[in-house]
C-alpha atoms as a PDB file:
ATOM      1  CA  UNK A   1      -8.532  71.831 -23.276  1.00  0.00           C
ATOM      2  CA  UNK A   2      -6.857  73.055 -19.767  1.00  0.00           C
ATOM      3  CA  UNK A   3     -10.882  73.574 -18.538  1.00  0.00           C
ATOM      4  CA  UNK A   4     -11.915  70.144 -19.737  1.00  0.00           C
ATOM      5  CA  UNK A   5      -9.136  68.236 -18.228  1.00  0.00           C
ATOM      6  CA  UNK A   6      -9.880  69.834 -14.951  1.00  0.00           C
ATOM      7  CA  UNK A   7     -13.230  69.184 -15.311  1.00  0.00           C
ATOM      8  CA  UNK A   8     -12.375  65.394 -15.908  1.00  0.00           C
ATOM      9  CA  UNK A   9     -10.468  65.622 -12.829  1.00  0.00           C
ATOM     10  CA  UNK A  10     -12.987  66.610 -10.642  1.00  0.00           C
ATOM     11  CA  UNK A  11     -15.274  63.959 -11.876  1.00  0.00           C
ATOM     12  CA  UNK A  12     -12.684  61.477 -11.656  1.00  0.00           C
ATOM     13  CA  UNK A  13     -11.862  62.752  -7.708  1.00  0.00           C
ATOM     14  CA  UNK A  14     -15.729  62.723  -7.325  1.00  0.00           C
ATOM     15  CA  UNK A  15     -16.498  59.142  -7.971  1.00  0.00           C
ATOM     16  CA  UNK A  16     -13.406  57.903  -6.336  1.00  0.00           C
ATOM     17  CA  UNK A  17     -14.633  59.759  -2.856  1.00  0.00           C
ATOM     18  CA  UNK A  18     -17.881  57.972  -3.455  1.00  0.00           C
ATOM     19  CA  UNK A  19     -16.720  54.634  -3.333  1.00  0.00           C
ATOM     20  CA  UNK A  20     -14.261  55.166  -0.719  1.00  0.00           C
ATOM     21  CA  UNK A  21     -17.726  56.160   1.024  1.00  0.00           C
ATOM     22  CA  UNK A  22     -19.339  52.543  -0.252  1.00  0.00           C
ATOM     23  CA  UNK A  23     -16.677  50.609   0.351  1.00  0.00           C
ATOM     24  CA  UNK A  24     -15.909  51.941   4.278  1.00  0.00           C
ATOM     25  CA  UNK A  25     -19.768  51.285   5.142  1.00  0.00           C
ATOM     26  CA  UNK A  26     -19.402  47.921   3.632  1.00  0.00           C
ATOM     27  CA  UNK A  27     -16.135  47.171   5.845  1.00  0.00           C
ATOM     28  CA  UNK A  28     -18.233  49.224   9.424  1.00  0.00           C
ATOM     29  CA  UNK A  29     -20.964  46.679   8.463  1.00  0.00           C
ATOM     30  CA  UNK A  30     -18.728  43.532   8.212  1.00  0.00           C
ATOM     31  CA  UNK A  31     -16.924  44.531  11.631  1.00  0.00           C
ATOM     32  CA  UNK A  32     -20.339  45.482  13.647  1.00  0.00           C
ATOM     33  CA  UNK A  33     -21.762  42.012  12.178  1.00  0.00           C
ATOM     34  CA  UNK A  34     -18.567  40.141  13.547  1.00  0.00           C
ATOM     35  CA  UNK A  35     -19.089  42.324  16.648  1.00  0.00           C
ATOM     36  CA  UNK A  36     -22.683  40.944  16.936  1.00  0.00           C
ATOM     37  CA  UNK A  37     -21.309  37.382  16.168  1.00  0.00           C
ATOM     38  CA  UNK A  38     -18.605  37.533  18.753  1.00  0.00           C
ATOM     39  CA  UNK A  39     -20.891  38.550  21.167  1.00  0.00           C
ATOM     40  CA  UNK A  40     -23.313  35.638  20.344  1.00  0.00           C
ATOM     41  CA  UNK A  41     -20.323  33.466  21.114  1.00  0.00           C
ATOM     42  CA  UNK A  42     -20.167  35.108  24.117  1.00  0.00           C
ATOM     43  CA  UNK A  43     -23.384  34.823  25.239  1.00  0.00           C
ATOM     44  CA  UNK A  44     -23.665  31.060  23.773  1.00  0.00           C
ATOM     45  CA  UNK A  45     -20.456  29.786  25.716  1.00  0.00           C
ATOM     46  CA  UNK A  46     -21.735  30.217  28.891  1.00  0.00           C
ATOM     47  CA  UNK A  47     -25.544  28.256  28.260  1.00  0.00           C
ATOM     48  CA  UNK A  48     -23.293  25.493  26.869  1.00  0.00           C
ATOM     49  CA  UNK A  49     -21.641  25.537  29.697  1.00  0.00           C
ATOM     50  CA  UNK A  50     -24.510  25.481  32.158  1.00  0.00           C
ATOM     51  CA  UNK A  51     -26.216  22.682  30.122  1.00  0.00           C
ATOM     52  CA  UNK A  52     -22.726  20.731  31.011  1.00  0.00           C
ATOM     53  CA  UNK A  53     -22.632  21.235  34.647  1.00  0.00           C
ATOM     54  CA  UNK A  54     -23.385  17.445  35.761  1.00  0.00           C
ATOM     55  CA  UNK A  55     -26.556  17.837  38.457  1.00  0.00           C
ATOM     56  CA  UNK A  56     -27.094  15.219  41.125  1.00  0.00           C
ATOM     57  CA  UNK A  57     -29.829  12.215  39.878  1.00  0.00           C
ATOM     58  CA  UNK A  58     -29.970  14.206  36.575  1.00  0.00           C
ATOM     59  CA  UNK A  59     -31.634  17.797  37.962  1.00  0.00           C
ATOM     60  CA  UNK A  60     -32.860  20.041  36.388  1.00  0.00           C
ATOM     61  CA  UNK A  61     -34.987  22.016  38.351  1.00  0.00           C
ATOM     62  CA  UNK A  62     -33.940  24.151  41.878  1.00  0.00           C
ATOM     63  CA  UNK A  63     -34.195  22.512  44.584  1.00  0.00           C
ATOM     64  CA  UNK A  64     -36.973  23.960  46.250  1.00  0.00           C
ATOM     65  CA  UNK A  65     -38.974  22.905  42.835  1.00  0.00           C
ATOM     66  CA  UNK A  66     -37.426  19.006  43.076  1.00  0.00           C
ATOM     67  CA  UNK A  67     -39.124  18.855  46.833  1.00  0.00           C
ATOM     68  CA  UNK A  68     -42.649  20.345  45.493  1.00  0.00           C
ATOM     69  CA  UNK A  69     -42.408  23.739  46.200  1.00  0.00           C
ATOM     70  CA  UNK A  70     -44.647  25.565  48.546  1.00  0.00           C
ATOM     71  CA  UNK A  71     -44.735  25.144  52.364  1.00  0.00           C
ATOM     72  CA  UNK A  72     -43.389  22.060  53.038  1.00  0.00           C
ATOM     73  CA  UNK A  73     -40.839  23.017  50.471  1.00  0.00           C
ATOM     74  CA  UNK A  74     -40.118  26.244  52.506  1.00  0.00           C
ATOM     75  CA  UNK A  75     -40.032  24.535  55.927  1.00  0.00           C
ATOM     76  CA  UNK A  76     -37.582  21.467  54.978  1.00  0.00           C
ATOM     77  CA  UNK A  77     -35.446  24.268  53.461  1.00  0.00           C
ATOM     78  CA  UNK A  78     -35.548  26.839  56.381  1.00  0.00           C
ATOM     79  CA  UNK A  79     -36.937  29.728  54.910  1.00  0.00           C
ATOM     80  CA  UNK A  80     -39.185  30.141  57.961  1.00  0.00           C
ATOM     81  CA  UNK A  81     -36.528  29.798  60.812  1.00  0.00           C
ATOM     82  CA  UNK A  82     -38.867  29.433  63.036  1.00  0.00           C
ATOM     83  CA  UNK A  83     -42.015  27.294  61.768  1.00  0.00           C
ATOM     84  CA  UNK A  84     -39.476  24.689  60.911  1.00  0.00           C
ATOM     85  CA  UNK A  85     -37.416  25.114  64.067  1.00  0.00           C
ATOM     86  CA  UNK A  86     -41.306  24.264  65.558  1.00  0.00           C
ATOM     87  CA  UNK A  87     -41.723  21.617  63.535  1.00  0.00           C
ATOM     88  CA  UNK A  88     -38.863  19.855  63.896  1.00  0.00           C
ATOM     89  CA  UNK A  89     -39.459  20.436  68.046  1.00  0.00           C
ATOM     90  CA  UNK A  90     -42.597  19.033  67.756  1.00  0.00           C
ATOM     91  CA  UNK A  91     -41.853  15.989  66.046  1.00  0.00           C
ATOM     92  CA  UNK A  92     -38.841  15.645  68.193  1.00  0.00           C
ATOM     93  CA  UNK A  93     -40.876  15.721  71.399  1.00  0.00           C
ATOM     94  CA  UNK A  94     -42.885  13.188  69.875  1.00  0.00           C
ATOM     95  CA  UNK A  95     -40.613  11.146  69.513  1.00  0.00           C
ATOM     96  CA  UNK A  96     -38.662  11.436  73.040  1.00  0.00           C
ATOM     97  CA  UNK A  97     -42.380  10.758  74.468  1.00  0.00           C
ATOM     98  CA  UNK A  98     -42.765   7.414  73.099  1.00  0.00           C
ATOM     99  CA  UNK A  99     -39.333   6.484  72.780  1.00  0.00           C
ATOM    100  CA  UNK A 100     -37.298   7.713  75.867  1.00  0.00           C
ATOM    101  CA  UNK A 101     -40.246   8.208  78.072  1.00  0.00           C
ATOM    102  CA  UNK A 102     -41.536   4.787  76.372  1.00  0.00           C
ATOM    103  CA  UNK A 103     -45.466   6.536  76.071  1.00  0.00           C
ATOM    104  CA  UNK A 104     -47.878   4.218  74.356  1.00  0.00           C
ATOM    105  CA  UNK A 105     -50.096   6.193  71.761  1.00  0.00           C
ATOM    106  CA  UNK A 106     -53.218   5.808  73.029  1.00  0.00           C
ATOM    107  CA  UNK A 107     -51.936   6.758  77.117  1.00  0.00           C
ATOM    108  CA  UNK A 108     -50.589   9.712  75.749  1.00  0.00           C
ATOM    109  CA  UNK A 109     -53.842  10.776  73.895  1.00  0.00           C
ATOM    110  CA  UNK A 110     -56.014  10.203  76.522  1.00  0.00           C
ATOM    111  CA  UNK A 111     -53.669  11.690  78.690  1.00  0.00           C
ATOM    112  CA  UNK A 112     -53.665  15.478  76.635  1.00  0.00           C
ATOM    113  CA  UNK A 113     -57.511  15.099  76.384  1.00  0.00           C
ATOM    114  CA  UNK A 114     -57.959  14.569  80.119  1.00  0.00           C
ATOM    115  CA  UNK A 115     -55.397  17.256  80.992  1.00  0.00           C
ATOM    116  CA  UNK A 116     -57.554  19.486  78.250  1.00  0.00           C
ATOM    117  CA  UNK A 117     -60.998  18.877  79.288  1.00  0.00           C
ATOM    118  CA  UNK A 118     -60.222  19.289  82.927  1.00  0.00           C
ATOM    119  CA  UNK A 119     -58.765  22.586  82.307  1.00  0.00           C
ATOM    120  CA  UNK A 120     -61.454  24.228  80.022  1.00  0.00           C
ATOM    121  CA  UNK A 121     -63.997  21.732  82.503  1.00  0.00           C
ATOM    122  CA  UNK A 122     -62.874  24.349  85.523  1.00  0.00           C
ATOM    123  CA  UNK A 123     -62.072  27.687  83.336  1.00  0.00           C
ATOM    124  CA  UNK A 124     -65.939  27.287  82.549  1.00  0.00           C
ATOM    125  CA  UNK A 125     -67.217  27.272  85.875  1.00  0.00           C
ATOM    126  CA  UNK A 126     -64.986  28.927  87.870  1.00  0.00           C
ATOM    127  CA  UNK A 127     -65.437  32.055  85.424  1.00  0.00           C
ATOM    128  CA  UNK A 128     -68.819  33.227  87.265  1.00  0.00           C
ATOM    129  CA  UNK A 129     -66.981  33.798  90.592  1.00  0.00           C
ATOM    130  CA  UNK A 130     -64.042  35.322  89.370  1.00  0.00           C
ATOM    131  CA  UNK A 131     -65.865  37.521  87.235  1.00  0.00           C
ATOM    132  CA  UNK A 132     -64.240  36.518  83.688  1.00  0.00           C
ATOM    133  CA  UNK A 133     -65.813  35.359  80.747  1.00  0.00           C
ATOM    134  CA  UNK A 134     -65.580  31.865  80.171  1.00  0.00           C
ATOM    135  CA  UNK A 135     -63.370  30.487  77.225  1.00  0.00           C
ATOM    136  CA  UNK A 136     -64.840  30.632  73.892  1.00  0.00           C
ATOM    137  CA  UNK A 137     -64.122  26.702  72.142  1.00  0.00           C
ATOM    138  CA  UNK A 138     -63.942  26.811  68.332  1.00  0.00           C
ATOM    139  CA  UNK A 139     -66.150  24.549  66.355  1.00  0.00           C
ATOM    140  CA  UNK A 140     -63.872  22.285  64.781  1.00  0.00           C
ATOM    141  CA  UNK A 141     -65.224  20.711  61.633  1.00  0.00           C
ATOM    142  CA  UNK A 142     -63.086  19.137  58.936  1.00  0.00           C
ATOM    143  CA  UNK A 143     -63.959  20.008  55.264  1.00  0.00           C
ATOM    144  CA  UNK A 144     -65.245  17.294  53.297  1.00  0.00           C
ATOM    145  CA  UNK A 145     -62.832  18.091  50.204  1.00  0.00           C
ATOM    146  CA  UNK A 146     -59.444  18.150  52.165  1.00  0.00           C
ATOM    147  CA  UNK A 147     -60.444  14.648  53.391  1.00  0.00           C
ATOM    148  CA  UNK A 148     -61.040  13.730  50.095  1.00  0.00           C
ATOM    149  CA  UNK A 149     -58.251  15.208  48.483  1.00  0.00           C
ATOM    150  CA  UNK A 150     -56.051  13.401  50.779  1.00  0.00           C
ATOM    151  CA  UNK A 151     -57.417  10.535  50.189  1.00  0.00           C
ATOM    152  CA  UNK A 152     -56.759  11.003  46.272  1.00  0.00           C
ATOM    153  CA  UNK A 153     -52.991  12.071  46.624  1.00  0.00           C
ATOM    154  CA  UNK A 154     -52.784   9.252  48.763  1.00  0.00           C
ATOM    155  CA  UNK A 155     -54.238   6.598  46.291  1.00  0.00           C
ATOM    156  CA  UNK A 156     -52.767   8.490  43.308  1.00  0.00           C
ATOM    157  CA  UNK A 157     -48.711   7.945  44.783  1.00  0.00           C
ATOM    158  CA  UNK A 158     -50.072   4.350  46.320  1.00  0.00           C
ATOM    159  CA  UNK A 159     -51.009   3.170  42.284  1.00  0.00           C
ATOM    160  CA  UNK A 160     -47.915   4.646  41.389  1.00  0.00           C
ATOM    161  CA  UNK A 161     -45.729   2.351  43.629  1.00  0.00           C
ATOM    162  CA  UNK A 162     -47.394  -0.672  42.856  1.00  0.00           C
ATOM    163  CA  UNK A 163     -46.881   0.267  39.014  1.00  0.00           C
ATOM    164  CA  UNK A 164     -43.578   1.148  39.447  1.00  0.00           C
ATOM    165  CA  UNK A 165     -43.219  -2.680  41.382  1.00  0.00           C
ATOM    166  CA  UNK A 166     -44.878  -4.365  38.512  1.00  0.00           C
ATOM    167  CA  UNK A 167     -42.064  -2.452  36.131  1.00  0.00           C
ATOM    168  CA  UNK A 168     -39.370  -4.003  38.178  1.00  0.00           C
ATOM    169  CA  UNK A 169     -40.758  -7.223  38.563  1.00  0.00           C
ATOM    170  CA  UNK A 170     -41.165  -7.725  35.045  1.00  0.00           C
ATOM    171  CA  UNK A 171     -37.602  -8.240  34.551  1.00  0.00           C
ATOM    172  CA  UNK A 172     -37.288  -5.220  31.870  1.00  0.00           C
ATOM    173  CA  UNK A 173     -34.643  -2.865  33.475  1.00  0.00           C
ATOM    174  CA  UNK A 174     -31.864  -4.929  35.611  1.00  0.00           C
ATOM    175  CA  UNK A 175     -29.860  -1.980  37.080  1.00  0.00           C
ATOM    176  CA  UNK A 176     -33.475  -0.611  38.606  1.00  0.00           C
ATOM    177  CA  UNK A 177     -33.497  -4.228  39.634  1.00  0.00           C
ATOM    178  CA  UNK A 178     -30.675  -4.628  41.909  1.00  0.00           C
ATOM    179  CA  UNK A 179     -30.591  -0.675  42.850  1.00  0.00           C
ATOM    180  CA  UNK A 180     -34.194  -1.825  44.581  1.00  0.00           C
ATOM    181  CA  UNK A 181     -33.181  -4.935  46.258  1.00  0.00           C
ATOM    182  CA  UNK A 182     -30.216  -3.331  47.794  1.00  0.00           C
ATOM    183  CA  UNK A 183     -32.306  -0.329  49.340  1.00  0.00           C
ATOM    184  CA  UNK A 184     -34.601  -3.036  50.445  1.00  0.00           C
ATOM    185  CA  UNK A 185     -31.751  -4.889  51.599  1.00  0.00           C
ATOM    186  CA  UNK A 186     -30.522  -1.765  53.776  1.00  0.00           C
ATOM    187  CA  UNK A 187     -33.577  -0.829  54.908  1.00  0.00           C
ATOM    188  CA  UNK A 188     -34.075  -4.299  56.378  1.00  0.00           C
ATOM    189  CA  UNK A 189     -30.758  -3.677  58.637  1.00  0.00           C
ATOM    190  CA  UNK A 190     -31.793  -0.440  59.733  1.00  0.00           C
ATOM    191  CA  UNK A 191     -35.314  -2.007  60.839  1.00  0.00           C
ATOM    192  CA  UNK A 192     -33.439  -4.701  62.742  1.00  0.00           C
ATOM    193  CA  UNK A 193     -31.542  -1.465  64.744  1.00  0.00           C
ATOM    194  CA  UNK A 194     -34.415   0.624  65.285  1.00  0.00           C
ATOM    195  CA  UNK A 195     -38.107   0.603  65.210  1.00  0.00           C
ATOM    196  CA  UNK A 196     -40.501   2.108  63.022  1.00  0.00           C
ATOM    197  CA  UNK A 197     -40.728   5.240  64.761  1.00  0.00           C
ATOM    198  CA  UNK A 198     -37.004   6.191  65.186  1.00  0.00           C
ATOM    199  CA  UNK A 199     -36.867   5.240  61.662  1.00  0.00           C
ATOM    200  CA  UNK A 200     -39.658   7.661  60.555  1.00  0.00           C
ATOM    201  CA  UNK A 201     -37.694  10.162  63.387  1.00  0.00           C
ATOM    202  CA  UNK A 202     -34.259   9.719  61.393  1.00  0.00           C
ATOM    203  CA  UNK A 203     -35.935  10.149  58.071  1.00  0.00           C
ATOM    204  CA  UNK A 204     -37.875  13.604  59.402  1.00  0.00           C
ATOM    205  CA  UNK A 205     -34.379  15.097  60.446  1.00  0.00           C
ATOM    206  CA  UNK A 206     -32.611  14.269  57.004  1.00  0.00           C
ATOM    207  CA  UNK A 207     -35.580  16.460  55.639  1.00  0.00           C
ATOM    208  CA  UNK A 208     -34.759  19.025  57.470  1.00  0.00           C
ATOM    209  CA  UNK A 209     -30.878  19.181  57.301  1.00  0.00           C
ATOM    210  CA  UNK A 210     -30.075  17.699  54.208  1.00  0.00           C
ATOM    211  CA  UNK A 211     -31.621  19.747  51.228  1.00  0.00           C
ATOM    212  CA  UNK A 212     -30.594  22.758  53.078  1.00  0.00           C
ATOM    213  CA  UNK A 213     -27.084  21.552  53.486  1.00  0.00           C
ATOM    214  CA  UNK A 214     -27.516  20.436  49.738  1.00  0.00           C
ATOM    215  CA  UNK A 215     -29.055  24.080  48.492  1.00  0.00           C
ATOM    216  CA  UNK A 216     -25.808  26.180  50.448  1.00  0.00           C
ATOM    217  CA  UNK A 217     -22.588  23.601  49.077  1.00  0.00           C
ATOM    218  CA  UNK A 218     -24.867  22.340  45.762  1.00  0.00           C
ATOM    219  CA  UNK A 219     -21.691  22.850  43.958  1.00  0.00           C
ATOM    220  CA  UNK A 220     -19.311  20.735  45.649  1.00  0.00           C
ATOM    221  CA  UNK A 221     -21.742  17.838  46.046  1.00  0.00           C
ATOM    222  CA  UNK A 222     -22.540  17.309  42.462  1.00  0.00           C
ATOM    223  CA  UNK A 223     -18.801  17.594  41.943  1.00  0.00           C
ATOM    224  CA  UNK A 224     -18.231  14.649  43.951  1.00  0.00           C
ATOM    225  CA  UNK A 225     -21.000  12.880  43.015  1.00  0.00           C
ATOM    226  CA  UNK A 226     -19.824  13.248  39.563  1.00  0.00           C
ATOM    227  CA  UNK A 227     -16.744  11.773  40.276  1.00  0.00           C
ATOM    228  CA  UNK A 228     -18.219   8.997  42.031  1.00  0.00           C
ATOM    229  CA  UNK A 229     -21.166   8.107  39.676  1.00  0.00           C
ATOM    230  CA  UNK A 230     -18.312   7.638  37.053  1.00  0.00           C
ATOM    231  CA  UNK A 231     -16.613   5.378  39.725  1.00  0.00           C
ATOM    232  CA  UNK A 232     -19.654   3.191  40.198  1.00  0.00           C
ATOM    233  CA  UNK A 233     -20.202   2.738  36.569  1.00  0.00           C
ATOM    234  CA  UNK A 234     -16.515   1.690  35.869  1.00  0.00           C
ATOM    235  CA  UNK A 235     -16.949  -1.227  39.003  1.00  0.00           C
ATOM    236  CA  UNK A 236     -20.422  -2.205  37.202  1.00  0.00           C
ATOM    237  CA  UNK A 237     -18.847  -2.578  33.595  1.00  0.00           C
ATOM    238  CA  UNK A 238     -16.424  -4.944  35.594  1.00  0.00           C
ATOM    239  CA  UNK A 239     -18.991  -6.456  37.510  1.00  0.00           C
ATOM    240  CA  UNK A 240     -21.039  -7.052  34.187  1.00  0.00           C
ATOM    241  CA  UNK A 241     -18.400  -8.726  32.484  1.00  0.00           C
ATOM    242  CA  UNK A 242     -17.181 -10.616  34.663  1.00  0.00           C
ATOM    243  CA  UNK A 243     -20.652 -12.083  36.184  1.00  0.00           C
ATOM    244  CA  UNK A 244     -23.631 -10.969  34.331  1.00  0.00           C
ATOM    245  CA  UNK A 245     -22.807 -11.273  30.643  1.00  0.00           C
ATOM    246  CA  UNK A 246     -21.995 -14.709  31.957  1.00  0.00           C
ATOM    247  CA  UNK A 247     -25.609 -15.744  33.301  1.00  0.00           C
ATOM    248  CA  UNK A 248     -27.439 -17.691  30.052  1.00  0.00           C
ATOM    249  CA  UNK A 249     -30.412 -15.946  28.436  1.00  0.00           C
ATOM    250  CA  UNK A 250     -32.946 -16.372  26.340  1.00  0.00           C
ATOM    251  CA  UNK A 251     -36.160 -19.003  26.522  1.00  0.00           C
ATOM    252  CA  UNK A 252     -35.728 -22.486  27.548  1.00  0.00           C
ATOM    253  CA  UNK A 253     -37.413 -24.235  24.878  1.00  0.00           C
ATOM    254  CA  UNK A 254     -34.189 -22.691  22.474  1.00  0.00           C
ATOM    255  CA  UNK A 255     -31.347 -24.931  24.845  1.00  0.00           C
ATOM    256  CA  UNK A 256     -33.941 -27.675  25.074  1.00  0.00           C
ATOM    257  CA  UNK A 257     -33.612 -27.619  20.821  1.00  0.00           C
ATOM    258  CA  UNK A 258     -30.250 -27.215  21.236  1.00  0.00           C
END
């Protein structure tokens, strides 16, 4: 009897180490899936977070993407110090020539081509008596698919404009509306301050300072222009309720039934 009892015990010792076994994976499993969740959370906080971050006109992409990537991306953001420091020379010469120094177009062309031929005009014959070899002009020819290209781009964006005209001046989106007139309305000041070339001068510079200003304090801007987008909508619910839910819509014939 002794010998079966122990027996019995052992058994009974047996099984209850078993489940303690069972039950302990079951309660490492729970905890490493809770792990696994928690660190899902973890890793799902911050995307939410991101997708909240309020982006100036709605962005979504870098910035170098928004201004169409490649070189003239790289040059209106700096990357090149120097090609855009030379660009920006350039056009800034250009425009001290016909501006400050009052050059007409066509003087100064004619001007650089006289200057040029004169130059390479001497160089050529002067090379047999100073015993130098005479300067070797490239053969210029322009491809026949760049001009053409250009010339697609530049009717592709022109249909573009006049489509996105005909939206506005169908009377379908009134915000779009008035957000038109009054950069039509501005840049009708600025043309009666400047002309057309300090105005394309102006415009060149912003290219060149303001996405790169934008790109290093991106952060505080859209902050700010958070704050004041929700500003400008508050003033246009008052404006609409107070003048534009007033103005009478709807077809004529309706009042003349009325």
């Amino acid at each position: 009897m002794a010998d079966n009892t122990a027996e019995h015990e052992k058994h009974e010792s047996a099984a209850e180490s078993i489940v303690d076994k069972i039950t302990e994976k079951f309660h490492d499993h729970d905890s490493s899936s809770s792990d696994s969740d928690d660190e899902k959370d973890i890793k799902e906080k911050p995307d939410t977070v991101k997708a909240k971050i309020y982006r100036l006109f709605g962005r979504e992409k870098p910035v170098h993407k928004v201004l169409g990537g490649g070189k003239p991306a790289d040059i209106f953001l700096w990357r090149d110090k120097k090609i855009s420091a030379g660009v920006l020379g350039l056009a800034t010469t250009i425009w001290v020539f016909f501006e400050l120094l009052e050059y007409h177009l066509l003087t100064l062309v004619c001007h650089i081509l006289i200057l040029a031929l004169a130059i390479l005009f001497l160089w050529s014959n002067a090379s047999a008596f100073i015993n130098k070899s005479p300067p070797q002009i490239p053969e210029v020819i322009i491809p026949e698919d760049i001009v053409l290209g250009v010339a697609s781009a530049f009717r592709i964006e022109f249909n573009r404009a006049l489509a996105i005209l005909r939206d506005i001046a169908s009377g379908r989106d009134l915000k779009k509306f008035l957000a038109v007139i009054a950069g039509l309305w501005i840049l009708s000041v600025l043309g009666s301050w400047w002309n057309f070339l300090t105005l394309f001068y102006i415009g060149f510079v912003f290219l060149h300072t303001v996405p790169v200003l934008y790109e290093k304090y991106e952060d505080q801007v859209d902050a700010f222009a958070e704050k004041a987008e929700v500003e400008i909508k508050k003033q246009y619910a008052v404006f609409n309720a107070k003048v534009l839910s007033k103005i009478p819509k709807g077809p004529l014939k309706d009042k003349k039934l009325a």
